[in-house]
C-alpha atoms as a PDB file:
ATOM      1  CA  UNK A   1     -30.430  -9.122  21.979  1.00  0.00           C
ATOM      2  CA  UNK A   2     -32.763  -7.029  23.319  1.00  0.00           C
ATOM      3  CA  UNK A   3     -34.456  -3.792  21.538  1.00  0.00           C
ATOM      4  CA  UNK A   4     -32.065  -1.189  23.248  1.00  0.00           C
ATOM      5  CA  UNK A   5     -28.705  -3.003  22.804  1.00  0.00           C
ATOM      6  CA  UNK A   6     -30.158  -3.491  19.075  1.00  0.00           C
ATOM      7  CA  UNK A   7     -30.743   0.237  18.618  1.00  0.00           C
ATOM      8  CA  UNK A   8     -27.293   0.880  20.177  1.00  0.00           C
ATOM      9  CA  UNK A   9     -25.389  -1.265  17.726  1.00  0.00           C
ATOM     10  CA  UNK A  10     -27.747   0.076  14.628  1.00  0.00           C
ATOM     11  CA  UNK A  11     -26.719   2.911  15.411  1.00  0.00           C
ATOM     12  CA  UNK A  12     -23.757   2.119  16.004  1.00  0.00           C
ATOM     13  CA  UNK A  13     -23.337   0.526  12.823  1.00  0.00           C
ATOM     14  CA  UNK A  14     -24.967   3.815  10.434  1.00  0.00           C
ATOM     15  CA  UNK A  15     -22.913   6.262  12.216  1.00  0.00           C
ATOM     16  CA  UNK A  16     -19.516   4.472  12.168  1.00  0.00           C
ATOM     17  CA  UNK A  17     -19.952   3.889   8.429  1.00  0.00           C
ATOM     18  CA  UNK A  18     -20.895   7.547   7.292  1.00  0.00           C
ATOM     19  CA  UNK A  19     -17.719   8.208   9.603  1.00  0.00           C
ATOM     20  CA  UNK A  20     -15.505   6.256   7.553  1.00  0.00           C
ATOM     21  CA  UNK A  21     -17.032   6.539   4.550  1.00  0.00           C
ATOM     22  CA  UNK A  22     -16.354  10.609   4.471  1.00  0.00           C
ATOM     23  CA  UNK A  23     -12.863   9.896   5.944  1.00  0.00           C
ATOM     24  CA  UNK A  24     -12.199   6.933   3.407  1.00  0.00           C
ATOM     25  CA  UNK A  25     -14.049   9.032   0.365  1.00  0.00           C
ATOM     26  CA  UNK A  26     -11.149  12.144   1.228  1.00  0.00           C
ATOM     27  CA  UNK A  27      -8.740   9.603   1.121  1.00  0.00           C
ATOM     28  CA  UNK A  28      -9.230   8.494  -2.587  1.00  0.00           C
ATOM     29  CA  UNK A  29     -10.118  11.689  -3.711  1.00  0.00           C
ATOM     30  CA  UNK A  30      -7.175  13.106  -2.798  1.00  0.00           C
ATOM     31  CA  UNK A  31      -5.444  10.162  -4.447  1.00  0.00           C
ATOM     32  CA  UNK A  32      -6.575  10.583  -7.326  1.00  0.00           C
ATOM     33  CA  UNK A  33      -5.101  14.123  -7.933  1.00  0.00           C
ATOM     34  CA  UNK A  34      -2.209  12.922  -6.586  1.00  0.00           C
ATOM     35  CA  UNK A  35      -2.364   9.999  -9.321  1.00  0.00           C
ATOM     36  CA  UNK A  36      -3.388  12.902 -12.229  1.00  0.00           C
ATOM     37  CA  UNK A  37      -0.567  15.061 -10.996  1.00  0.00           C
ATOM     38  CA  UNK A  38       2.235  12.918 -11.356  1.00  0.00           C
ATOM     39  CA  UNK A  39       0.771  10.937 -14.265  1.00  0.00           C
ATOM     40  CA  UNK A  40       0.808  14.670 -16.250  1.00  0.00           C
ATOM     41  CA  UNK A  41       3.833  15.609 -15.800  1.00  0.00           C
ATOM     42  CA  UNK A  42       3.445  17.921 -12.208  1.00  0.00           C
ATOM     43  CA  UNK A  43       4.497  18.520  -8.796  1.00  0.00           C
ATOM     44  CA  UNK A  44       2.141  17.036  -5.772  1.00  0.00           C
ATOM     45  CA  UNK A  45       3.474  20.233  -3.373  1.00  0.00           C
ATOM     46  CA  UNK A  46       1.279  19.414  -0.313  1.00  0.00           C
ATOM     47  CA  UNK A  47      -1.419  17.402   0.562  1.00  0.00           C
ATOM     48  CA  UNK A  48      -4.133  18.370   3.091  1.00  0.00           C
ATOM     49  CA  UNK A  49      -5.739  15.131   4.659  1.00  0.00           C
ATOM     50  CA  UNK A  50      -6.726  16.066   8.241  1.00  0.00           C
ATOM     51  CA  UNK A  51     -10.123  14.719   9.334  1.00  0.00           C
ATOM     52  CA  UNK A  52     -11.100  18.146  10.847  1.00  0.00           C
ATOM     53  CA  UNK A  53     -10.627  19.748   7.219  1.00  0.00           C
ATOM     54  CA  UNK A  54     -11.835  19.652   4.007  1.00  0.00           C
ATOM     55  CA  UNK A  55      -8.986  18.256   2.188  1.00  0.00           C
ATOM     56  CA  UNK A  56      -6.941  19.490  -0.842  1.00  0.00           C
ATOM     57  CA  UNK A  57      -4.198  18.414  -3.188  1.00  0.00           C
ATOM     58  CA  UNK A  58      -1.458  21.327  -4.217  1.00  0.00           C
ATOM     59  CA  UNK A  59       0.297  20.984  -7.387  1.00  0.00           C
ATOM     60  CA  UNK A  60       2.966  23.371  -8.227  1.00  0.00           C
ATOM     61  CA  UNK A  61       4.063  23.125 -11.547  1.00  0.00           C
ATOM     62  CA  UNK A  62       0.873  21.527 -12.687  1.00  0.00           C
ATOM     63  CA  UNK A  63       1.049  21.252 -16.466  1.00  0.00           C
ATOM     64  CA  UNK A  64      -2.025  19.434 -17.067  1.00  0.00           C
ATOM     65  CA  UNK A  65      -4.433  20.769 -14.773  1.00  0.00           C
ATOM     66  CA  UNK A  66      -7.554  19.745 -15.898  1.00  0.00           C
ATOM     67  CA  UNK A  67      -6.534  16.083 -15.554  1.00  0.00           C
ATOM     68  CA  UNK A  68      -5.395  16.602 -12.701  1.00  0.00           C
ATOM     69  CA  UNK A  69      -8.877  18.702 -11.525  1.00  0.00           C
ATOM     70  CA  UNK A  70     -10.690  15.561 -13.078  1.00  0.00           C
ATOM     71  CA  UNK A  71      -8.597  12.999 -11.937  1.00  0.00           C
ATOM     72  CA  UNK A  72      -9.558  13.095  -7.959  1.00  0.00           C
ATOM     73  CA  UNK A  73     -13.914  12.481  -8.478  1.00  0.00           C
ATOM     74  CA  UNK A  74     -12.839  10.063 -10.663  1.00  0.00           C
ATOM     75  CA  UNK A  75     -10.700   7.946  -8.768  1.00  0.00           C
ATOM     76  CA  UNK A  76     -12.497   8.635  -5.889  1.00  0.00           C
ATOM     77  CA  UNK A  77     -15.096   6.925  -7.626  1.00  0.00           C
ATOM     78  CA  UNK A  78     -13.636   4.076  -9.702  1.00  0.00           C
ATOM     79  CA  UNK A  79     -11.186   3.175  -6.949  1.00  0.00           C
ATOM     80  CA  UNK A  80     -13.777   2.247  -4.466  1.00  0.00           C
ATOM     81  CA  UNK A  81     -15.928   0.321  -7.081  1.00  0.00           C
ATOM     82  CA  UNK A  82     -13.242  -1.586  -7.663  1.00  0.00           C
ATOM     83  CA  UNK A  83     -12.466  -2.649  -4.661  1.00  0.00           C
ATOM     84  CA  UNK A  84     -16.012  -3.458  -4.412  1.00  0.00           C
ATOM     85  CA  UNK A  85     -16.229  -5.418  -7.658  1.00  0.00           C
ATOM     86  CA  UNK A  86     -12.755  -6.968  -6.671  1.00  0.00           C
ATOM     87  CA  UNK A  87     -14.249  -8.579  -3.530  1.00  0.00           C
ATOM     88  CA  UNK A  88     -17.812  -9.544  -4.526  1.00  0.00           C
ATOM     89  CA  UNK A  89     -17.298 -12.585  -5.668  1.00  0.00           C
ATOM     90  CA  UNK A  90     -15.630 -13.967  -2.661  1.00  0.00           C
ATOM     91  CA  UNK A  91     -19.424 -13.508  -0.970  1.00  0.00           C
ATOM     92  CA  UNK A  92     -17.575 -12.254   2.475  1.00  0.00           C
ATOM     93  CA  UNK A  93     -20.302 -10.978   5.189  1.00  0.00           C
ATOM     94  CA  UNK A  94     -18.580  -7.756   5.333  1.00  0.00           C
ATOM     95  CA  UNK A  95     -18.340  -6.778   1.550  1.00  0.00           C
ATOM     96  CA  UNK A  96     -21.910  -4.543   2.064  1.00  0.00           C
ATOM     97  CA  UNK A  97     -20.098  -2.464   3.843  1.00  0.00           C
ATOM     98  CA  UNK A  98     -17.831  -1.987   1.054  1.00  0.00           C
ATOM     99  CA  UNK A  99     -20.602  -1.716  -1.126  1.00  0.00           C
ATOM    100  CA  UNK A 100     -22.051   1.228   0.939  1.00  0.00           C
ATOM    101  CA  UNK A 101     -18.662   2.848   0.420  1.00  0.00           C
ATOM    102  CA  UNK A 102     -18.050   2.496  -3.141  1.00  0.00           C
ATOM    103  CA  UNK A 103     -21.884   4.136  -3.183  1.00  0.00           C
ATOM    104  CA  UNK A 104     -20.881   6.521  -0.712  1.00  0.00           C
ATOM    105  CA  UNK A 105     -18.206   7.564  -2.638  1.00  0.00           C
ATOM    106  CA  UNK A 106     -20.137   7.997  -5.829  1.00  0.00           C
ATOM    107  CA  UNK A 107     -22.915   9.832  -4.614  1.00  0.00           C
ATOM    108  CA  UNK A 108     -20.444  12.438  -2.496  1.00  0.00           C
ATOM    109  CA  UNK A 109     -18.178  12.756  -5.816  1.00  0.00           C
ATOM    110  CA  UNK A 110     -20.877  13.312  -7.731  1.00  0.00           C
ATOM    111  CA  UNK A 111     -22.809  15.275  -5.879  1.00  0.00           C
ATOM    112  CA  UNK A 112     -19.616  17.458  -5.474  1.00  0.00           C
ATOM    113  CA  UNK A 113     -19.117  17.976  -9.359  1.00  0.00           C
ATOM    114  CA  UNK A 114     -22.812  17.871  -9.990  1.00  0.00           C
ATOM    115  CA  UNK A 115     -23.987  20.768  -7.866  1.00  0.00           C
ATOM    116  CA  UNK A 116     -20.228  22.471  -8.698  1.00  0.00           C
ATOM    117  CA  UNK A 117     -21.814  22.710 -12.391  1.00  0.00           C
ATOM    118  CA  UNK A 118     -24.249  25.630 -11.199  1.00  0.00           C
ATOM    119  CA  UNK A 119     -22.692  27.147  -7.631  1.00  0.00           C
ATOM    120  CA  UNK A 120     -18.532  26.288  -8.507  1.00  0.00           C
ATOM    121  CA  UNK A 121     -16.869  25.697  -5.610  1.00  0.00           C
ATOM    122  CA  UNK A 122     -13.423  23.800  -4.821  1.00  0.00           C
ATOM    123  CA  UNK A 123     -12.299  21.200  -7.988  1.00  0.00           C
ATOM    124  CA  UNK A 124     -15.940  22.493  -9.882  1.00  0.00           C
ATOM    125  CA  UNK A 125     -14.600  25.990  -9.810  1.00  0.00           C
ATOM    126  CA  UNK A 126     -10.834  25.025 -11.156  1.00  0.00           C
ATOM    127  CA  UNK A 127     -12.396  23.011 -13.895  1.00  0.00           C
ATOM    128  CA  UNK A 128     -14.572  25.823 -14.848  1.00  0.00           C
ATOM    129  CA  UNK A 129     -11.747  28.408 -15.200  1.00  0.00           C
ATOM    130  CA  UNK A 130      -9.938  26.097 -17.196  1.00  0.00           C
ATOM    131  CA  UNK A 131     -12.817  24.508 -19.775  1.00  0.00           C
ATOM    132  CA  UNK A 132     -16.108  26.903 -19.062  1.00  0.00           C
ATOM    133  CA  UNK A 133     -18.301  24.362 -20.543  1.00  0.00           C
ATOM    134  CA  UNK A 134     -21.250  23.014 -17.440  1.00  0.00           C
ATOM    135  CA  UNK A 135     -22.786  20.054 -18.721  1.00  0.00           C
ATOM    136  CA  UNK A 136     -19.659  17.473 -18.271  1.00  0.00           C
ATOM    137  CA  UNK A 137     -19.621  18.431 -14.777  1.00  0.00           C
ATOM    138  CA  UNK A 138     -23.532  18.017 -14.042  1.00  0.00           C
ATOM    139  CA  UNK A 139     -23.690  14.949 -16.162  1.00  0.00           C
ATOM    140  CA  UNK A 140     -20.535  13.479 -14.204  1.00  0.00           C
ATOM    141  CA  UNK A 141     -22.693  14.440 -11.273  1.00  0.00           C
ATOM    142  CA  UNK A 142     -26.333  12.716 -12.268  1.00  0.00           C
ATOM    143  CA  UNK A 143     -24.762   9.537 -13.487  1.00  0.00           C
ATOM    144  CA  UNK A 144     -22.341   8.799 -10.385  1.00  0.00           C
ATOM    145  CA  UNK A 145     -25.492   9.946  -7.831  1.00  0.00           C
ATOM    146  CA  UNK A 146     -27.252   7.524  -9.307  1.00  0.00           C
ATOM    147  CA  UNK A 147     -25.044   4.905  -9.717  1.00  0.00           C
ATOM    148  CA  UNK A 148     -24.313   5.245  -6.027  1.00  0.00           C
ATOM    149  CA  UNK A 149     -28.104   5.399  -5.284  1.00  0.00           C
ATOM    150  CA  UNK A 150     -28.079   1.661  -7.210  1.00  0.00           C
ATOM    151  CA  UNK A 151     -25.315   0.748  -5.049  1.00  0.00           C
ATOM    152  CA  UNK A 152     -26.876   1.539  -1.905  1.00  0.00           C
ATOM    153  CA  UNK A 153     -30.266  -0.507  -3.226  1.00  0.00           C
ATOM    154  CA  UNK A 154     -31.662  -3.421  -0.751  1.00  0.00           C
ATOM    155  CA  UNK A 155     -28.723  -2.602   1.487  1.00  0.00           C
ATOM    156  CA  UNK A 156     -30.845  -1.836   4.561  1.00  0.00           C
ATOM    157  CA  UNK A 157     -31.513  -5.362   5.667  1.00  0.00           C
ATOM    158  CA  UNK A 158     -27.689  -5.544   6.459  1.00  0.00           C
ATOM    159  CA  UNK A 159     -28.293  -2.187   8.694  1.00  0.00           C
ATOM    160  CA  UNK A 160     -31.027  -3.153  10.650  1.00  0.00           C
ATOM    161  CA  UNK A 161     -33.773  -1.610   8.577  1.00  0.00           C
ATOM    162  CA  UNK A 162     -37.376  -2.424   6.748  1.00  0.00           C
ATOM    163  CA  UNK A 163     -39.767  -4.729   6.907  1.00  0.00           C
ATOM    164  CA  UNK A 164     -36.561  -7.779   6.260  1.00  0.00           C
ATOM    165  CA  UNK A 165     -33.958  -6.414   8.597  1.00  0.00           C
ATOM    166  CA  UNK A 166     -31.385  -8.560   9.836  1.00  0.00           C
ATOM    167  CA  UNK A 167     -30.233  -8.159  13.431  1.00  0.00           C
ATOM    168  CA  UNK A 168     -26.605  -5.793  13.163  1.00  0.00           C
ATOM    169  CA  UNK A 169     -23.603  -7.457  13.133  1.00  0.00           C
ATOM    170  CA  UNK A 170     -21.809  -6.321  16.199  1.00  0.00           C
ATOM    171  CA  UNK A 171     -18.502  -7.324  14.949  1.00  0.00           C
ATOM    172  CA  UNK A 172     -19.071  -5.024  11.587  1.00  0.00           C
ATOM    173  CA  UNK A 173     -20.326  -2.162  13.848  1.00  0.00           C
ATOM    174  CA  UNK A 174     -17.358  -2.120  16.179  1.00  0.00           C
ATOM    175  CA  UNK A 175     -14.666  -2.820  12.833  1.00  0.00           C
ATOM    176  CA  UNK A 176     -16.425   0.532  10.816  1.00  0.00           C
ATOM    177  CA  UNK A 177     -15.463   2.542  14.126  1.00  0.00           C
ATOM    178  CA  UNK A 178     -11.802   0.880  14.083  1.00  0.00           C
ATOM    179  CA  UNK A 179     -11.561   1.931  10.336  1.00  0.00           C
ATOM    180  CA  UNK A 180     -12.550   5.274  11.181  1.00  0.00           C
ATOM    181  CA  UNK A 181     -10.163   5.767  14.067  1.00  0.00           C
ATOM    182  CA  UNK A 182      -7.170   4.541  11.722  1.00  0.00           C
ATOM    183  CA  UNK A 183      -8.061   6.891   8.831  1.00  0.00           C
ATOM    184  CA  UNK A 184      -8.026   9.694  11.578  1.00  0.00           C
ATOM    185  CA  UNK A 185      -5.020   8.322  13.207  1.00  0.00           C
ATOM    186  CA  UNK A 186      -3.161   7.753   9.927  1.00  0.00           C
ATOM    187  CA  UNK A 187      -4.278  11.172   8.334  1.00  0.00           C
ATOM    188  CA  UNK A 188      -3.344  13.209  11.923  1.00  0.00           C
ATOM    189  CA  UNK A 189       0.172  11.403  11.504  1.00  0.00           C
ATOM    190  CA  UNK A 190       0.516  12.827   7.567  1.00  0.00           C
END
């Protein structure tokens, strides 16, 4: 392949999975309250999952809500590990991308809860009203960041990058962007 259709399917490749790796990451997330909701006792009202928002569980009554605060960063992190722990063994070509993912996920939960600790904004903020206490939420946040960080270690190769890079998978570019259109197409339907 030549240098431009290689730069074309790099980029290709990067931009289709930060694509689905937000949309996927929401997805969890949101699961996760969901999950802490019902598991304590309350009422999943509404669910906001549209890719052109930032989405949002409501629970109405909500009788536990600082599991259910908790509850989404957590399973948006330990859900996607899983899946990524649950497939490495089977050595599939594609499970990097999974990888990237389950790091995605990490850093953006962390990061979320992590920086919430000092400016408290969205599921940071609710937490705060609830149990005032700082340092849960910023050491939630440096320990997932740089778990994810780990994750995302000597992936680069496998997206066209440093001094080892392998040439992109086409196939794994074009089947991020197909993810990312279902999650949009699935989440527009909801």
């Amino acid at each position: 392949m030549h240098r431009l259709g290689s730069a074309v399917w790099k980029w290709a490749l990067w931009s289709g999975i930060v694509a689905a790796s937000w949309l996927g990451m929401q997805v969890v997330h949101e699961c996760g309250h969901v999950i802490g909701a019902v598991t304590s006792g309350g009422r999943v009202t509404h669910v906001e999952l549209k890719p052109w928002t930032i989405s949002r569980t409501d629970v109405e009554p909500n009788p536990r809500p600082l599991v259910e605060r908790w509850a989404g960063p957590i399973a948006g992190c330990v859900l996607p590990v899983s899946a990524w722990l649950a497939v490495r063994p089977l050595r599939l070509p594609w499970a990097y991308l999974l990888r990237f993912f389950a790091g995605f996920c990490l850093i953006a939960n962390g990061a979320y809860l992590g920086v919430g600790a000092a400016w408290p904004v969205g599921d940071a903020a609710d937490i705060l009203r609830i149990e005032p206490s700082r340092w849960p939420l910023a050491v939630f946040g440096i320990l997932t960041v740089i778990c994810g960080l780990l994750l995302w270690h000597r992936l680069g190769t496998n997206f066209g990058i440093g001094p080892h890079a392998a040439t992109v998978n086409v196939r794994h570019a074009m089947g991020v962007w197909c993810v990312a259109g279902a999650i949009v197409l699935l989440e527009s339907m909801l």
